[in-house]
N, C-alpha and C. Protein backbone atom coordinates (compact mmCIF):
# COMPACT_ATOMS: atom_id res chain seq x y z
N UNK A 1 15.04 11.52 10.88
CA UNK A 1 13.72 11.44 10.29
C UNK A 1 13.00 10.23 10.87
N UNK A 2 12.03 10.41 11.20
CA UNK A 2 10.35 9.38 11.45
C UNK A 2 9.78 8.86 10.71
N UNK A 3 9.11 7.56 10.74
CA UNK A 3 8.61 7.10 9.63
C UNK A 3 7.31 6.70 10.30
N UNK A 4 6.34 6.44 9.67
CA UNK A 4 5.27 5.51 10.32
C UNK A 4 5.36 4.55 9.14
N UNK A 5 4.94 3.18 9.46
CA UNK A 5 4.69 2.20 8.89
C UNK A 5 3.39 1.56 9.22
N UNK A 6 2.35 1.04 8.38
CA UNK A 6 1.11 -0.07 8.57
C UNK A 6 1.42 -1.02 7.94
N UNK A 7 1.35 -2.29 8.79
CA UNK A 7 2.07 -3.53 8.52
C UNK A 7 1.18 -4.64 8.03
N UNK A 8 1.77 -4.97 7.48
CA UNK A 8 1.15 -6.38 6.93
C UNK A 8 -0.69 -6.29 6.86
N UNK A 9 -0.85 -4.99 5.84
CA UNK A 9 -2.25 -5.26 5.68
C UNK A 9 -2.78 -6.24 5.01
N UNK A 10 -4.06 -6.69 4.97
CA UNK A 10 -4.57 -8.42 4.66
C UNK A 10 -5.60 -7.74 3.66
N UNK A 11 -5.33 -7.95 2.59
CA UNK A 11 -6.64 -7.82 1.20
C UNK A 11 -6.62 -8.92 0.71
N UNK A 12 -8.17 -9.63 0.36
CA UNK A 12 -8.73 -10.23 -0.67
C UNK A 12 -8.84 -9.76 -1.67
N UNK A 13 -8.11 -10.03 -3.16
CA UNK A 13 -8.57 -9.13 -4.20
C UNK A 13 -8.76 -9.64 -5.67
N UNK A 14 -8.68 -9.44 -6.77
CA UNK A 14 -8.78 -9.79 -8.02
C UNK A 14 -8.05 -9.25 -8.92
N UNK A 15 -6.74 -8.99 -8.33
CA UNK A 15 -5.54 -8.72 -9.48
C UNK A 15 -4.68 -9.75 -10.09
N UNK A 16 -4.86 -9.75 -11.21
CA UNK A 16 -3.42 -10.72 -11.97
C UNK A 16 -4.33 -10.23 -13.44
N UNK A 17 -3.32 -11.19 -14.46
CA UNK A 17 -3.45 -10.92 -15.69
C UNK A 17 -4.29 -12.34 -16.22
N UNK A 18 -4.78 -13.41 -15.50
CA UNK A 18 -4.72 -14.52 -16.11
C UNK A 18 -6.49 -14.55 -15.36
N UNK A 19 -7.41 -14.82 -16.22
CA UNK A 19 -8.35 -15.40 -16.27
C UNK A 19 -9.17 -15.92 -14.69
N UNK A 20 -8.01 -17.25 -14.52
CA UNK A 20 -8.61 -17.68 -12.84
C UNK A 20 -8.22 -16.73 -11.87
N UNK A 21 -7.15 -15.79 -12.09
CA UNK A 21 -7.25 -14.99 -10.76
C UNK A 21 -7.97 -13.77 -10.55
N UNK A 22 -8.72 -13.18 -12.01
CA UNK A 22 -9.57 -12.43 -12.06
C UNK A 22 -10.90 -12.99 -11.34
N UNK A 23 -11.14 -14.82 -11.69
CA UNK A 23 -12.25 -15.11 -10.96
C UNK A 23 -12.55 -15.72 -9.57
N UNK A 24 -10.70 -16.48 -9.09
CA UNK A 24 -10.56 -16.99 -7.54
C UNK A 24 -10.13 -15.90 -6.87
N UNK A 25 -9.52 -14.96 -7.12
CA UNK A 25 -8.64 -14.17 -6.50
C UNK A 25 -8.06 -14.54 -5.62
N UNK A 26 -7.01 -13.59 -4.23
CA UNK A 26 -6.22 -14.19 -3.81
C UNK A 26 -5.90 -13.44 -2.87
N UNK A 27 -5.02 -13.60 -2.16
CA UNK A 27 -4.90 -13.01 -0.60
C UNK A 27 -3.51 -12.04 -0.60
N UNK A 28 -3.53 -10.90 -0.37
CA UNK A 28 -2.35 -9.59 -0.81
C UNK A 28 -1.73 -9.23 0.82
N UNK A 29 -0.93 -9.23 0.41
CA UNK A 29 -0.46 -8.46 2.39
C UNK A 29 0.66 -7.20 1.62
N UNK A 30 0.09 -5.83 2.51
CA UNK A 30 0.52 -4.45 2.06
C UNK A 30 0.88 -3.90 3.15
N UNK A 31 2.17 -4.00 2.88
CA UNK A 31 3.11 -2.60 4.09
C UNK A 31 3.13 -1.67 3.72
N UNK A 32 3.08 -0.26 4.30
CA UNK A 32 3.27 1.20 3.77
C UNK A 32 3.74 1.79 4.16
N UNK A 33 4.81 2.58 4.54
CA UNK A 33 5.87 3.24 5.04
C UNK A 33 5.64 4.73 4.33
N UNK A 34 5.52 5.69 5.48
CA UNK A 34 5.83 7.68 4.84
C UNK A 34 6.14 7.97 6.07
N UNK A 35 6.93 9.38 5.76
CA UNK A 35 7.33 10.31 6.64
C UNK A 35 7.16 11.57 6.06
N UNK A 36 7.01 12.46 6.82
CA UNK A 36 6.54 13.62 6.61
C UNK A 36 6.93 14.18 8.02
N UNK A 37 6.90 15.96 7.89
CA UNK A 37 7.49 16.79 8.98
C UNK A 37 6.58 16.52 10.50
N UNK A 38 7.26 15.63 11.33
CA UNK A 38 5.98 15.15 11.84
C UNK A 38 6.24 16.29 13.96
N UNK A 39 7.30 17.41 13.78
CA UNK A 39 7.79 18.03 14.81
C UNK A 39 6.43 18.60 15.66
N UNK A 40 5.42 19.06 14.44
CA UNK A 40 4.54 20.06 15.42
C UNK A 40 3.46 18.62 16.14
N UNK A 41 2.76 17.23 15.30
CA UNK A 41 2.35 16.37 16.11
C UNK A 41 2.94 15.96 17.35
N UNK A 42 4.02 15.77 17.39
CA UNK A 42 5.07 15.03 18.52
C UNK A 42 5.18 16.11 19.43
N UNK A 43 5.11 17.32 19.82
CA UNK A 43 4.98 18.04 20.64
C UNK A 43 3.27 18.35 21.11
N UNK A 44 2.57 19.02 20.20
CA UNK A 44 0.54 18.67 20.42
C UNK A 44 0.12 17.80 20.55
N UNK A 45 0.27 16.67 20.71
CA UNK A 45 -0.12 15.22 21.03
C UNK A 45 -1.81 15.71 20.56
N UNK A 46 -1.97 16.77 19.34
CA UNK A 46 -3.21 16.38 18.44
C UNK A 46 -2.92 16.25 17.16
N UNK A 47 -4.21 15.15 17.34
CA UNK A 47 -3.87 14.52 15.70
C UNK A 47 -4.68 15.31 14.58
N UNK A 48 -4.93 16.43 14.78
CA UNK A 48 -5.02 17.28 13.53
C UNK A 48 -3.54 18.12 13.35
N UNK A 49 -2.63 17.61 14.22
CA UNK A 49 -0.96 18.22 13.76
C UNK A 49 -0.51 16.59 12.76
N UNK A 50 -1.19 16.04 12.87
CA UNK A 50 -0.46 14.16 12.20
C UNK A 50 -1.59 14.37 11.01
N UNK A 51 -0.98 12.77 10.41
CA UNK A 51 -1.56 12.18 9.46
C UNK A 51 -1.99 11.32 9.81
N UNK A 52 -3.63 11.05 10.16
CA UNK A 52 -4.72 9.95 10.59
C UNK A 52 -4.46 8.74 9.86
N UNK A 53 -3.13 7.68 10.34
CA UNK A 53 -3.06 6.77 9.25
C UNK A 53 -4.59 5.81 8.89
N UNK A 54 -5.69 6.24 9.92
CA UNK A 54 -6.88 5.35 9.44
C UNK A 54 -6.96 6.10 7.92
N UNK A 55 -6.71 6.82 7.83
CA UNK A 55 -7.14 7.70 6.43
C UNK A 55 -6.47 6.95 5.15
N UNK A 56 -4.97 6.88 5.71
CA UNK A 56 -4.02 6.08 4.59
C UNK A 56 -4.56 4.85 4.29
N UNK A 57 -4.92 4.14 5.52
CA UNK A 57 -5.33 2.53 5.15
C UNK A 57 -6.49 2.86 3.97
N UNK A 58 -7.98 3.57 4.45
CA UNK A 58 -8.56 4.04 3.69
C UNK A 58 -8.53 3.70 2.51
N UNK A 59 -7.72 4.43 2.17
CA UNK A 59 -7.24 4.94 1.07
C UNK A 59 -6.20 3.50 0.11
N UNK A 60 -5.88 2.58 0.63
CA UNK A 60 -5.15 1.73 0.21
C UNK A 60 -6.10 0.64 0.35
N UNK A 61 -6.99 0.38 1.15
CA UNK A 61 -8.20 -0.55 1.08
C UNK A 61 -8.87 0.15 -0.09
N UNK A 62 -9.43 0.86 -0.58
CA UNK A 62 -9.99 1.19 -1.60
C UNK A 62 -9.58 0.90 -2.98
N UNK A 63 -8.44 1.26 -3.29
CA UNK A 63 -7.45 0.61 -3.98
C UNK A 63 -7.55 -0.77 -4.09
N UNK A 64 -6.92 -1.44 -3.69
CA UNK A 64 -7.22 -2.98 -3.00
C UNK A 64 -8.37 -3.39 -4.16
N UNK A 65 -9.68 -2.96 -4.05
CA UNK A 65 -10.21 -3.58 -3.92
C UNK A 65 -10.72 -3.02 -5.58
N UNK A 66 -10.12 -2.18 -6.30
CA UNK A 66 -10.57 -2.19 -7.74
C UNK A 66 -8.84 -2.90 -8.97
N UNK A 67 -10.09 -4.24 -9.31
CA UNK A 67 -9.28 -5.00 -9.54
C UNK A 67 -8.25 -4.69 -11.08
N UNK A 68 -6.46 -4.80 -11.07
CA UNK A 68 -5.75 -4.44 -11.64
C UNK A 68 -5.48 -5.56 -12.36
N UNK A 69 -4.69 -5.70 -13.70
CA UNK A 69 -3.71 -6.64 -14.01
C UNK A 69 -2.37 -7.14 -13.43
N UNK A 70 -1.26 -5.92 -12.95
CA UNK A 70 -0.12 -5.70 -12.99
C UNK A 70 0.06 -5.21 -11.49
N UNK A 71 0.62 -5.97 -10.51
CA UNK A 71 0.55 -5.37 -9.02
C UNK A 71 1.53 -4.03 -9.23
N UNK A 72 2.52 -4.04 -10.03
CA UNK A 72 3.45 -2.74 -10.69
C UNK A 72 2.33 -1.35 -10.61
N UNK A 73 1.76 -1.63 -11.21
CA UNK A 73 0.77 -0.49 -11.46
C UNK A 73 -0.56 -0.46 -10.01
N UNK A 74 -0.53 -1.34 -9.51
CA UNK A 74 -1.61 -1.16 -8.38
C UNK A 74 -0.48 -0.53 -7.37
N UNK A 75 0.79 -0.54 -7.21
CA UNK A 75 1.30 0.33 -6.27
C UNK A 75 1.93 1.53 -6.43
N UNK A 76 2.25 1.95 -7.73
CA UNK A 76 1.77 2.90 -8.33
C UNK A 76 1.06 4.05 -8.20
N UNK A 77 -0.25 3.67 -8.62
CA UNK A 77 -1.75 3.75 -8.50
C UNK A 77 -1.56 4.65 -6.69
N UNK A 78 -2.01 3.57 -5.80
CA UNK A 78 -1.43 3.72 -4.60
C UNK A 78 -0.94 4.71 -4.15
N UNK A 79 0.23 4.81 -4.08
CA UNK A 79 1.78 5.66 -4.42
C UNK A 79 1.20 7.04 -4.39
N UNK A 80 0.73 7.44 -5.89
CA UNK A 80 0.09 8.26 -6.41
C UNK A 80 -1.17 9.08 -5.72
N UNK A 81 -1.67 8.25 -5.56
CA UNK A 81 -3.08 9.05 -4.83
C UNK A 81 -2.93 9.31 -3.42
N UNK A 82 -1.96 8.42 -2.87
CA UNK A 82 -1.39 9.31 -1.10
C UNK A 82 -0.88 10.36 -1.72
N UNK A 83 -0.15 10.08 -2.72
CA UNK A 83 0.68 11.79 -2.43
C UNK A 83 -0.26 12.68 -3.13
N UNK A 84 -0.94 12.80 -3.67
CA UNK A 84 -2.07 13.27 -4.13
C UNK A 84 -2.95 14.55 -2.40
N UNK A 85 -3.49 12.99 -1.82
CA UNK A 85 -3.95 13.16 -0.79
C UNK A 85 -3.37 14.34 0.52
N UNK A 86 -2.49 13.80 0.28
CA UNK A 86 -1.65 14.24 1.47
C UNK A 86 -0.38 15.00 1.12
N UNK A 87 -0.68 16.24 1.11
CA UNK A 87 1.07 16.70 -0.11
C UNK A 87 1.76 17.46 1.24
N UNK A 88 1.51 16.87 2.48
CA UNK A 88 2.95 17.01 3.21
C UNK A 88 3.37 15.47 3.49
N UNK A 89 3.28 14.46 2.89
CA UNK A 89 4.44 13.59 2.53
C UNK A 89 5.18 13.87 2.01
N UNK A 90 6.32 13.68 2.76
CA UNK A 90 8.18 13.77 1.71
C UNK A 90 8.54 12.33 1.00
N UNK A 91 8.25 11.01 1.42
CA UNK A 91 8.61 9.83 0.99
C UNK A 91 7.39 8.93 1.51
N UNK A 92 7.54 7.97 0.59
CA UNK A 92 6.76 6.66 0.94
C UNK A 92 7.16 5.45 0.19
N UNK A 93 7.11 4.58 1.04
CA UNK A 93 7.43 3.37 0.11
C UNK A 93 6.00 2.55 0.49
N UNK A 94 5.85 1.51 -0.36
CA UNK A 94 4.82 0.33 -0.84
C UNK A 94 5.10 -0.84 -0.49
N UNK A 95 4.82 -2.18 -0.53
CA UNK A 95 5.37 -3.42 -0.55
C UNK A 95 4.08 -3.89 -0.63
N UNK A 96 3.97 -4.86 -1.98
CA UNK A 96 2.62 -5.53 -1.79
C UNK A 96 3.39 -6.63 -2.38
N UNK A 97 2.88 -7.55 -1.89
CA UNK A 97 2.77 -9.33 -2.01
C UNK A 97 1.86 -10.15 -1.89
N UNK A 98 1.45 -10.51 -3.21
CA UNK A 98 0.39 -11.28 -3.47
C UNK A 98 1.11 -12.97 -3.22
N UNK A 99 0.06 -13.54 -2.30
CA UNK A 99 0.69 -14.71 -1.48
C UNK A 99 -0.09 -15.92 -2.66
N UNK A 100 0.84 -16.65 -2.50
CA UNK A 100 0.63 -18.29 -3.27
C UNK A 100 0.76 -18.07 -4.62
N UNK A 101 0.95 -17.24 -5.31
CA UNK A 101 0.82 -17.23 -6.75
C UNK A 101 1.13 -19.01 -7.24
N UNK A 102 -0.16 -18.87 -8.61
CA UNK A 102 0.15 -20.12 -8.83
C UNK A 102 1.27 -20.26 -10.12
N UNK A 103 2.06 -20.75 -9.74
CA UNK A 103 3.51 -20.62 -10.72
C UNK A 103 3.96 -22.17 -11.38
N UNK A 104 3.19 -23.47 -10.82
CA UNK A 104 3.76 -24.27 -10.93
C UNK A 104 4.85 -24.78 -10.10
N UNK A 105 4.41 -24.34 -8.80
CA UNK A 105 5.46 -25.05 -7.76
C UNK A 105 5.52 -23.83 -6.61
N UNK A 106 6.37 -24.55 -5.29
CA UNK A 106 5.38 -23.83 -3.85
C UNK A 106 6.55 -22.79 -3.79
N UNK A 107 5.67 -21.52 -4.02
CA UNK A 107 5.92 -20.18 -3.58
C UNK A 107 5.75 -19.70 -2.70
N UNK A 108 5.95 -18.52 -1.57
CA UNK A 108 5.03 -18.43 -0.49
C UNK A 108 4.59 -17.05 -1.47
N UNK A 109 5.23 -16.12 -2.33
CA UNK A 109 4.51 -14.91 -2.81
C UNK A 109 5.34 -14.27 -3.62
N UNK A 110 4.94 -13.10 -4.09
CA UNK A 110 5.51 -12.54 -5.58
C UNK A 110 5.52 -10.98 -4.69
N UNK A 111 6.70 -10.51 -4.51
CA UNK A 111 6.10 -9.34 -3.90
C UNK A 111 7.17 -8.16 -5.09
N UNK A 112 6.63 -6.86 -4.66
CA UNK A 112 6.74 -5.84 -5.57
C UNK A 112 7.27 -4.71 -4.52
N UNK A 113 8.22 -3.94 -4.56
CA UNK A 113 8.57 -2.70 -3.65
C UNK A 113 8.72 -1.69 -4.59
N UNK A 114 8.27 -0.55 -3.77
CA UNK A 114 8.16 0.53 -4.95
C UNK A 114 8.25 2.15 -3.58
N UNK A 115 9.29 2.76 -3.81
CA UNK A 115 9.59 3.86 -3.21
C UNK A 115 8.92 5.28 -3.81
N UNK A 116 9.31 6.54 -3.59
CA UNK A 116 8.96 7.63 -4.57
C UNK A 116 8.87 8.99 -3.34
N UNK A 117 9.18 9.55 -3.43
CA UNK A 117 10.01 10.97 -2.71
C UNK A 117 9.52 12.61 -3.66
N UNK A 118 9.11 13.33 -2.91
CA UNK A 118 9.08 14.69 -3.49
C UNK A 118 10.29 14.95 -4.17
């Protein structure tokens, strides 16, 4: 099996549960990993046989950018509406990490992984 991955996407956003990060917000980096039957693209070298990952980013920048409490639920969320989108995905995984959280001492980030399979 094949995977595609988009790496280390860069969002500015306004998720957390606490007051200042609803109003400083903060800087998110989002990996996304799916596979799907990808035999008839890899032979047509056209990408109406693939999945236009500009579409996925899309689709995860949009997200991004309507602000959550709980990064749990923003990948989720996420998760959800690719496979929504796109129902020849077989798997996908998530990884978002919201960088610097302020915790009271130096973090580089809080990150969250979240898988989910037909």
């Amino acid at each position: 099996m094949a995977y595609i991955e988009l790496e280390e996407m860069e969002f500015f956003a306004y998720h957390g549960c606490f007051p200042e990060e609803k109003m400083v917000g903060n800087t998110f980096l989002v990996n996304f990993e799916y596979s799907y039957d990808m035999q008839k693209a890899s032979v047509s070298d056209d990408i109406a046989d693939a999945i236009d990952y500009q579409n996925i980013y899309n689709i995860i920048r949009e997200e991004m950018g309507k602000p959550v409490n709980l990064i749990e639920y923003l990948a989720n969320r996420i998760l959800d509406r690719i496979f929504y989108s796109f129902p020849c995905i077989e798997r996908a995984r998530i990884k978002i990490t919201k960088m610097n959280p302020s915790l009271g001492g130096k973090l580089k980030g809080v990150t969250i992984v979240v898988e989910k399979e037909r």
